[in-house]
Protein backbone atom coordinates (compact mmCIF):
# COMPACT_ATOMS: atom_id res chain seq x y z
CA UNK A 1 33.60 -2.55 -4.13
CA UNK A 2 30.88 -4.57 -5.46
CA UNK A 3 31.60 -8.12 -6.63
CA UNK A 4 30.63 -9.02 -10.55
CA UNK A 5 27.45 -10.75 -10.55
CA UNK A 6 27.34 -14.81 -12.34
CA UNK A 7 24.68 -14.82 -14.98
CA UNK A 8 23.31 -17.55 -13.23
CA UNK A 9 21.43 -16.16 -9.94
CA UNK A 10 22.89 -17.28 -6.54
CA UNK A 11 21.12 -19.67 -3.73
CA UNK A 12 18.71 -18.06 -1.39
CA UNK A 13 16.92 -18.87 2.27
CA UNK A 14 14.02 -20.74 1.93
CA UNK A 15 11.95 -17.26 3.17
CA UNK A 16 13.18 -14.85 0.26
CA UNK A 17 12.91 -17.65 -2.45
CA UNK A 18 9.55 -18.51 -0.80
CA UNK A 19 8.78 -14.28 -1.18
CA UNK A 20 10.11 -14.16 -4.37
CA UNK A 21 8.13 -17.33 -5.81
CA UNK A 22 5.04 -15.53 -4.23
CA UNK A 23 6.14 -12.37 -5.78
CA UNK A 24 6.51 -13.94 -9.43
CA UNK A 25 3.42 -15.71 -9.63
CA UNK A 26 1.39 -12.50 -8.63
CA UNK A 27 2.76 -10.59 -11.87
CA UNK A 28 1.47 -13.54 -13.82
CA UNK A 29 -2.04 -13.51 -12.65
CA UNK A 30 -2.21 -9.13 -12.28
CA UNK A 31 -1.11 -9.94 -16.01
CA UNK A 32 -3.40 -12.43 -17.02
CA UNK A 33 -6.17 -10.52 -15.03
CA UNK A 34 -5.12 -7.10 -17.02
CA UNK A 35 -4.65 -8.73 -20.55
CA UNK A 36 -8.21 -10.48 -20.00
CA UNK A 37 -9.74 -6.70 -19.54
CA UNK A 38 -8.65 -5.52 -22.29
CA UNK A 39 -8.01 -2.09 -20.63
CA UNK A 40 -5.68 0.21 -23.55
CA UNK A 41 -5.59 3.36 -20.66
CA UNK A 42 -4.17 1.39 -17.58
CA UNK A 43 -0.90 1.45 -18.37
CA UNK A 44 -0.74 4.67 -19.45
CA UNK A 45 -1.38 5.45 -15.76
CA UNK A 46 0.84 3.02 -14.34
CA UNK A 47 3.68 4.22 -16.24
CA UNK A 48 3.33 8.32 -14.83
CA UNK A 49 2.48 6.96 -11.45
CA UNK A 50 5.82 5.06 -11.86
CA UNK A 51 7.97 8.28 -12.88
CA UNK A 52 5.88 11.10 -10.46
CA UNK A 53 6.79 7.98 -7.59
CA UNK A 54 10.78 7.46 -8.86
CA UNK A 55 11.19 11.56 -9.04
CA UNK A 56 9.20 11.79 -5.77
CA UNK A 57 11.99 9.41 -4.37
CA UNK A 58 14.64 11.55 -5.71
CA UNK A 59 12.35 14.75 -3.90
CA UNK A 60 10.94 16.06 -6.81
CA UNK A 61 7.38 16.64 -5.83
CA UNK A 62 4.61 16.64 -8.89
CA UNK A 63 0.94 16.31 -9.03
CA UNK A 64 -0.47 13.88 -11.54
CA UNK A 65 -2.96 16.72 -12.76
CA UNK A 66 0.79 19.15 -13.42
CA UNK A 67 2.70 16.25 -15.24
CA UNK A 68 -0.74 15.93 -17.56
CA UNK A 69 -0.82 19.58 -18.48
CA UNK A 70 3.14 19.53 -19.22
CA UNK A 71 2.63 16.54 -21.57
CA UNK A 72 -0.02 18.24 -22.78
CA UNK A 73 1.39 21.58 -23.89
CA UNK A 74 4.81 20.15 -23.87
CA UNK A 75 5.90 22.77 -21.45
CA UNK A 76 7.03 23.02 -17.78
CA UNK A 77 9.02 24.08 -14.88
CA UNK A 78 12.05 21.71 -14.22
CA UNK A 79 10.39 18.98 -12.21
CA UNK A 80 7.98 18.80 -14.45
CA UNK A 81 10.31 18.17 -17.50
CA UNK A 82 12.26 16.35 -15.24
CA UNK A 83 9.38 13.98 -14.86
CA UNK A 84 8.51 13.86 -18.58
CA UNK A 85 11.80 12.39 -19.37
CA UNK A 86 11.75 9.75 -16.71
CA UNK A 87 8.16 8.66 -18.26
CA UNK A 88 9.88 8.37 -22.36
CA UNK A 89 12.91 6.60 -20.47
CA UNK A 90 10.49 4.29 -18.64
CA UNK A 91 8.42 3.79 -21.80
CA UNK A 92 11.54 2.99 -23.47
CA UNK A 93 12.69 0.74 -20.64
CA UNK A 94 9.59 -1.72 -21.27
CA UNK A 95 10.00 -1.46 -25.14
CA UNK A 96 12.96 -1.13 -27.13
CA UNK A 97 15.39 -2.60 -24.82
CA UNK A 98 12.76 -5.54 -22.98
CA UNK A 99 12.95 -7.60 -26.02
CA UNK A 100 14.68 -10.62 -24.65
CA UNK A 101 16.64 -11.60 -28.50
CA UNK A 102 18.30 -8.11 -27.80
CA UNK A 103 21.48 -8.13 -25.30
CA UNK A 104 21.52 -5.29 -23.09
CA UNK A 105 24.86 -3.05 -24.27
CA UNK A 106 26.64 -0.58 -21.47
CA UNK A 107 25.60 2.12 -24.45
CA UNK A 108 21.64 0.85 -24.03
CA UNK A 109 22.50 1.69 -19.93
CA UNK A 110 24.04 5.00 -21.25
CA UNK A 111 21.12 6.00 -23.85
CA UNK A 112 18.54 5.30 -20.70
CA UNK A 113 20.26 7.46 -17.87
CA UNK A 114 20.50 10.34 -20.90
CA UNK A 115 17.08 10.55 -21.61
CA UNK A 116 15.95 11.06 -18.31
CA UNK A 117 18.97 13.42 -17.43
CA UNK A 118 19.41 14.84 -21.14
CA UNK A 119 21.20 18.50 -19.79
CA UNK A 120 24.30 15.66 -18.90
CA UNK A 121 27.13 14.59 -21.41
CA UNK A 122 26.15 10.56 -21.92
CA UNK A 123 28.83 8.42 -20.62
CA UNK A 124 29.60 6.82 -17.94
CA UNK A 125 30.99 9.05 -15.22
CA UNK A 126 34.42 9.72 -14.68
CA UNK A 127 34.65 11.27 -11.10
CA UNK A 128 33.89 9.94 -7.68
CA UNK A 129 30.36 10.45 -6.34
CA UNK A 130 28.80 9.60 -3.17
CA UNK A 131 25.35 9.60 -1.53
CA UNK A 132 24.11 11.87 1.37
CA UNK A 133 26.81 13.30 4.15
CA UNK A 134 27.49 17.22 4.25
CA UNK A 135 27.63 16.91 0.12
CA UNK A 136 31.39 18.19 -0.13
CA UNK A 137 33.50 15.64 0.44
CA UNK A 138 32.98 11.85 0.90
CA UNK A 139 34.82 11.37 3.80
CA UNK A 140 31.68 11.36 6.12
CA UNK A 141 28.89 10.03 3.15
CA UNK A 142 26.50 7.26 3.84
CA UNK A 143 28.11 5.33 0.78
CA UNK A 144 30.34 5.81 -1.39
CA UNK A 145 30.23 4.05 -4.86
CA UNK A 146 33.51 1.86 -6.22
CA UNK A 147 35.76 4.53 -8.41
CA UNK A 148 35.14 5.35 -11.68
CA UNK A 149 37.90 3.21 -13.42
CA UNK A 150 35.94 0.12 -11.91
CA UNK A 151 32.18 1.33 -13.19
CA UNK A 152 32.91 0.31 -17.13
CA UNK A 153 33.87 -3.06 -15.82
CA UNK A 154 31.35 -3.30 -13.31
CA UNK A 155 28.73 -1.83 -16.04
CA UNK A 156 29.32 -4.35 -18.77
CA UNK A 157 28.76 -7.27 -16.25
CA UNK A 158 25.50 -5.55 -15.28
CA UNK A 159 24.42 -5.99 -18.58
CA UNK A 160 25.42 -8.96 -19.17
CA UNK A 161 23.63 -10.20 -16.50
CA UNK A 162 19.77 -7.88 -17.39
CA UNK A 163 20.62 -9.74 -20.81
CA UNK A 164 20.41 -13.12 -19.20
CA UNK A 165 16.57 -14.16 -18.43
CA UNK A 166 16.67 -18.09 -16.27
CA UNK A 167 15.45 -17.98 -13.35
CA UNK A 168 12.89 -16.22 -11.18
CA UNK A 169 12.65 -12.51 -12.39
CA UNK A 170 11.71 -10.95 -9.19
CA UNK A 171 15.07 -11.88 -7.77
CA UNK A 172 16.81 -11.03 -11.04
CA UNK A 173 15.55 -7.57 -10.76
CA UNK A 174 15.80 -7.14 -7.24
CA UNK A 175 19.90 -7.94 -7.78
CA UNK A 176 20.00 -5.98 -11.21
CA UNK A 177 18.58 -2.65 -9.52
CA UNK A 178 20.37 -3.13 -6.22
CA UNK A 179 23.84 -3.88 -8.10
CA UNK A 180 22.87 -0.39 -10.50
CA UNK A 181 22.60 1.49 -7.06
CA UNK A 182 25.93 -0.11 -5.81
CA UNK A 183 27.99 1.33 -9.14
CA UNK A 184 26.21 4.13 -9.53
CA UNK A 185 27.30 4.72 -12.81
CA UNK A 186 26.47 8.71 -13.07
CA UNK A 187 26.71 11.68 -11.98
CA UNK A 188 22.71 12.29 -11.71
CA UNK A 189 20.07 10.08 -12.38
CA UNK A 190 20.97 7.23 -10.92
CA UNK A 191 18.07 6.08 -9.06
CA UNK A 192 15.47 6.63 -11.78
CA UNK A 193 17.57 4.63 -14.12
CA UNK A 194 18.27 1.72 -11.54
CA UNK A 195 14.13 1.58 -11.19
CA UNK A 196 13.39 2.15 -14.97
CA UNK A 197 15.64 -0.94 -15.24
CA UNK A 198 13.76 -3.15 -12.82
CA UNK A 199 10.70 -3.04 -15.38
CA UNK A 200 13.39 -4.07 -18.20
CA UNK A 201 13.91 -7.13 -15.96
CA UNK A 202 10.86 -7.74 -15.53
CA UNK A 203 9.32 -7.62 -19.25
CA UNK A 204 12.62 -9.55 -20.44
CA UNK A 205 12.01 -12.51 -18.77
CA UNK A 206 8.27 -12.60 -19.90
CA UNK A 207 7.15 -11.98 -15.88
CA UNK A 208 4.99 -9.69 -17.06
CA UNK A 209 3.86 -8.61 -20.66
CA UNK A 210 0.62 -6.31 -20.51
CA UNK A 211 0.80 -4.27 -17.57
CA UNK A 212 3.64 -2.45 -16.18
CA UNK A 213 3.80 -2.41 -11.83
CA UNK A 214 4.32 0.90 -10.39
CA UNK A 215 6.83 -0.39 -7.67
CA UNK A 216 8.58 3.26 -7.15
CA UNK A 217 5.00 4.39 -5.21
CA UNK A 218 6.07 1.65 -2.58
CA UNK A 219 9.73 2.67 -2.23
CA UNK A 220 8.28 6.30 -1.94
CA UNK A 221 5.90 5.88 0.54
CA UNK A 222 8.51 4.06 2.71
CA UNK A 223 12.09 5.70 1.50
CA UNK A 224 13.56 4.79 4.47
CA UNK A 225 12.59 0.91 4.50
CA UNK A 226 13.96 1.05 0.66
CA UNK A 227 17.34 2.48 1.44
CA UNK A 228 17.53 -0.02 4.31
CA UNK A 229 16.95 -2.86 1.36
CA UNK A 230 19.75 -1.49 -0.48
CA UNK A 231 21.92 -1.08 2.58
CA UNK A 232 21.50 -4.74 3.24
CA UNK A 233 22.75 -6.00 0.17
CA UNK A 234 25.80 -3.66 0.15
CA UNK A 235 27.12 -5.34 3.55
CA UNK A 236 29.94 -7.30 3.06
CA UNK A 237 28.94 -10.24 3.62
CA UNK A 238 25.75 -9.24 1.35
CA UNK A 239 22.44 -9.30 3.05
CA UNK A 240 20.98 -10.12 -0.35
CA UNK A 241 17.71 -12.42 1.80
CA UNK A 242 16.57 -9.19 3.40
CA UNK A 243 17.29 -7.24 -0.17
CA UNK A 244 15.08 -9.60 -1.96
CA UNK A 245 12.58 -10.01 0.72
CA UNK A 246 11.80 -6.62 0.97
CA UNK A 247 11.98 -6.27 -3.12
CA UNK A 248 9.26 -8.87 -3.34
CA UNK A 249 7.30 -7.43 -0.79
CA UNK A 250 7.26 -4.26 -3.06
CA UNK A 251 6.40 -5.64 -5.86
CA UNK A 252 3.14 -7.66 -4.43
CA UNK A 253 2.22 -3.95 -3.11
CA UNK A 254 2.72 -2.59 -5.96
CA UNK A 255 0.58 -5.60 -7.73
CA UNK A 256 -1.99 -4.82 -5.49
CA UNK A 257 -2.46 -1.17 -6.45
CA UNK A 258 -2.50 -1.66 -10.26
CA UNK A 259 -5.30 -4.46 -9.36
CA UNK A 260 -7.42 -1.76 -7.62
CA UNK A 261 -6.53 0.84 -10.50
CA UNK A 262 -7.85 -1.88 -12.89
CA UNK A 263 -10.96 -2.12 -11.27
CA UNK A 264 -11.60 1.79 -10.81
CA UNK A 265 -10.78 2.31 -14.47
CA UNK A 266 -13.54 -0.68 -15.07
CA UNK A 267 -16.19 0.96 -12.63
CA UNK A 268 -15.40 3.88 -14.23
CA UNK A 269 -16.02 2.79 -17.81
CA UNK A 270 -19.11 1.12 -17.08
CA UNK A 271 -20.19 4.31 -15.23
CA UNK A 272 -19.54 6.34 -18.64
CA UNK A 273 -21.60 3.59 -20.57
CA UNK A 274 -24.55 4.05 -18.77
CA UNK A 275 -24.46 7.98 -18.67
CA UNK A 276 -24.10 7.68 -21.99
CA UNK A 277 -26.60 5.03 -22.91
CA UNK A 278 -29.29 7.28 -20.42
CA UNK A 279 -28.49 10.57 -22.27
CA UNK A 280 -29.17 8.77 -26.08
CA UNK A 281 -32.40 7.19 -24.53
CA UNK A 282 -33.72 10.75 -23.07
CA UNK A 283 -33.04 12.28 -26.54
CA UNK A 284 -34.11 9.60 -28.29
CA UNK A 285 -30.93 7.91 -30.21
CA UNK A 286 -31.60 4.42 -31.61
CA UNK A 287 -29.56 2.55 -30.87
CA UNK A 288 -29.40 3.57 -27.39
CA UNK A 289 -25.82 1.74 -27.33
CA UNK A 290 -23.94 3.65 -29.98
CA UNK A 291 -21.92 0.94 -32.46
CA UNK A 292 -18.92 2.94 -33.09
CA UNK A 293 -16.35 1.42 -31.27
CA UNK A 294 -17.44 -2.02 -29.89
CA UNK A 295 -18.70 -2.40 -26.87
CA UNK A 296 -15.32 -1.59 -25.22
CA UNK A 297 -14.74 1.44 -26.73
CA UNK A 298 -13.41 3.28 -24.13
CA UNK A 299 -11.39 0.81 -22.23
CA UNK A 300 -10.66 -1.45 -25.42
CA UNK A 301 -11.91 -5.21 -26.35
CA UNK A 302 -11.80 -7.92 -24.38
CA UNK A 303 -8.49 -10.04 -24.70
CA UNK A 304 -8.00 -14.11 -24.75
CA UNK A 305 -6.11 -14.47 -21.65
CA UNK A 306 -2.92 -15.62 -22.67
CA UNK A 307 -1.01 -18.83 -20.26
CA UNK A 308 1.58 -18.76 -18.38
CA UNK A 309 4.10 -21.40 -16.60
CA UNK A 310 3.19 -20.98 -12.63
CA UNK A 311 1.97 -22.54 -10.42
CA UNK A 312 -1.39 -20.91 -10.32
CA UNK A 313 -1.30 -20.05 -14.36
CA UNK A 314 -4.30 -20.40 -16.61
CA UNK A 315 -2.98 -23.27 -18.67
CA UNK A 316 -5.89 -25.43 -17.42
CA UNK A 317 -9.00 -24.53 -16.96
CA UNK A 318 -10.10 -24.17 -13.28
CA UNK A 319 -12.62 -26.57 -13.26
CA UNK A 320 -9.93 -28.90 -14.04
CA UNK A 321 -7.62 -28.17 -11.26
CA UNK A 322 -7.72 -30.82 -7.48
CA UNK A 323 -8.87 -28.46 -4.52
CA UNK A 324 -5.38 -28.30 -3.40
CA UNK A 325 -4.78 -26.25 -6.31
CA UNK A 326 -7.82 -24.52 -6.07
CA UNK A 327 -6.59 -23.33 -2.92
CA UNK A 328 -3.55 -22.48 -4.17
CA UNK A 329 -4.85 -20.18 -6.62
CA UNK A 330 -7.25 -18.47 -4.44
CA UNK A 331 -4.40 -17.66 -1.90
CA UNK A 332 -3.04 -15.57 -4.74
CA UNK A 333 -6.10 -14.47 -5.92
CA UNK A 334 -5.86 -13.08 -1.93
CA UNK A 335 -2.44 -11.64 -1.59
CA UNK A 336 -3.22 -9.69 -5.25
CA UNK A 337 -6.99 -8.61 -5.14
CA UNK A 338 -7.61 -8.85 -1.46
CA UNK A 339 -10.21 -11.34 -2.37
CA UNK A 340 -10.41 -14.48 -4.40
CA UNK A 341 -11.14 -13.21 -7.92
CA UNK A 342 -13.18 -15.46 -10.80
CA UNK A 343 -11.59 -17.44 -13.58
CA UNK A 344 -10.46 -15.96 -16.43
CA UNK A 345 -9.98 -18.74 -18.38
């Protein structure tokens, strides 16, 4: 039986605070980095490589190229719908219920799981479920979730807590999902909605507001190191250090990828450009560069980069940092891009 969580988040070893610290100032600069683009398509992308990563999790295999042509003509076999409804919930995760004046409700918990499970009655469940074993009794499962006369109580005080936005926000939603997973409030659908809900986390206490990070390709391209997070912090005494530092590990992977997505989609764009600028110039168009659209057409206008409170933010300009901050900066410039990257103030 899981304890209630404290809205205030608990004391941690100097290595996972030190991992989540890293963690939480990556988001910042991927989202300063992303916001200074401009780029209107990335997280578009991000959002269906989330939900084709959670499903794949759950073992519902889709291509990218299938979940495109089922959005597109609204149609599909199962997995494919399946995966539709887990990109609306997601979508809906990082909008309507990631503004940060809005408590989270236990029916807001409710109205996510439905949409991505919407053959299910919404509610909370009212029978015992369990995860893996022979699947017909619980008696030799891997875990087995608290009863379900315990999950409205245990639900409400997971809300309360998502609603609640001091303190580092990789740790918050590294508890949040792990503590959804413990109660696993539902009969189906759990997992998708515990991960939709990390990005709730995430956007709510302003860790990250451009870009979404598609953290469910980590945990699916090492399930086993993921479940092995979650075991951890289900030990009694909790193991919540190795929970959190394997939950900020994720996310700097994850980071890491939409960075390198970002700069495909850039190369990509500027490859389009010149095509196009080369076909108006062999047929003679004047202006070669068309106007319609700005110069970013395709991958929208540049942004302002907006500030944020870190330790390697953009509320001064570089020039004006001391070279021990310089160095600081370009360490995370490191652990995000693989590279120091230039200023975007």
């Amino acid at each position: 039986m899981p304890d209630e969580l404290a809205n205030t988040l608990p004391e941690l070893g100097p290595e996972a605070k030190r991992a989540a610290d890293d963690a939480a100032v990556v988001l910042a600069r991927l989202d300063e980095r992303i916001n200074a683009s401009g780029s209107t398509y990335l997280n578009h992308l991000l959002i269906r490589s989330e939900s084709i990563s959670s499903s794949w999790i759950e073992g519902n295999r889709l291509s990218p190229k299938k979940l495109a042509v089922a959005e597109r003509l609204k149609y599909g076999d199962r997995v494919a719908l399946d995966v539709i409804a887990n990109v609306r919930a997601t979508e809906n995760a990082i909008a309507e219920i990631a503004d940060p004046l809005r408590p989270i409700s236990v029916k807001d918990i409710e109205d996510l799981q439905h949409s991505i499970e919407p053959r299910l009655a919404i509610g909370l469940r009212e029978v015992q479920n369990w995860v893996g074993g022979p699947g017909n009794s619980p008696l030799c499962a891997d875990f087995v979730p608290p009863p379900p006369a315990e999950v409205p109580r245990l639900v409400a005080n997971l809300a309360g807590f998502i609603t609640a936005t001091e303190g580092n926000p990789v740790i918050r939603a590294a508890i949040a999902h792990a503590q959804f997973e413990t109660i696993h409030p539902f009969t189906d659908g759990n997992g998708r909605t515990g991960r939709a809900l990390v990005h709730t986390v995430l956007k709510r206490s302003d860790a990250l507001r451009t870009v979404l990070v598609p953290i469910s390709t980590v945990f699916a391209s090492n399930t086993n190191a993921y479940i092995g997070g979650l075991t951890a912090y289900r030990k009694d005494p909790s193991d919540l250090d190795q929970w959190v530092i394997a939950f900020a590990e994720a996310v700097e992977a994850a980071a890491a990828s939409a960075a390198l997505l970002a700069e495909d989609i850039e190369a990509l764009d500027q490859t389009v450009r010149f095509d196009l600028a080369e076909h108006r110039r062999e047929i003679g168009k004047s202006p070669v560069h068309p106007r319609a659209g700005g110069h970013h057409r395709f991958g929208g206008g540049r942004a302002r980069s907006h500030s944020r409170c870190c330790p390697s933010g953009s509320r001064r300009a570089r020039r004006g940092r001391s070279p021990q901050e310089n160095q600081e900066s370009q360490r995370q410039d490191r652990l995000l891009f693989g590279r120091p990257a230039p200023s975007v103030c």
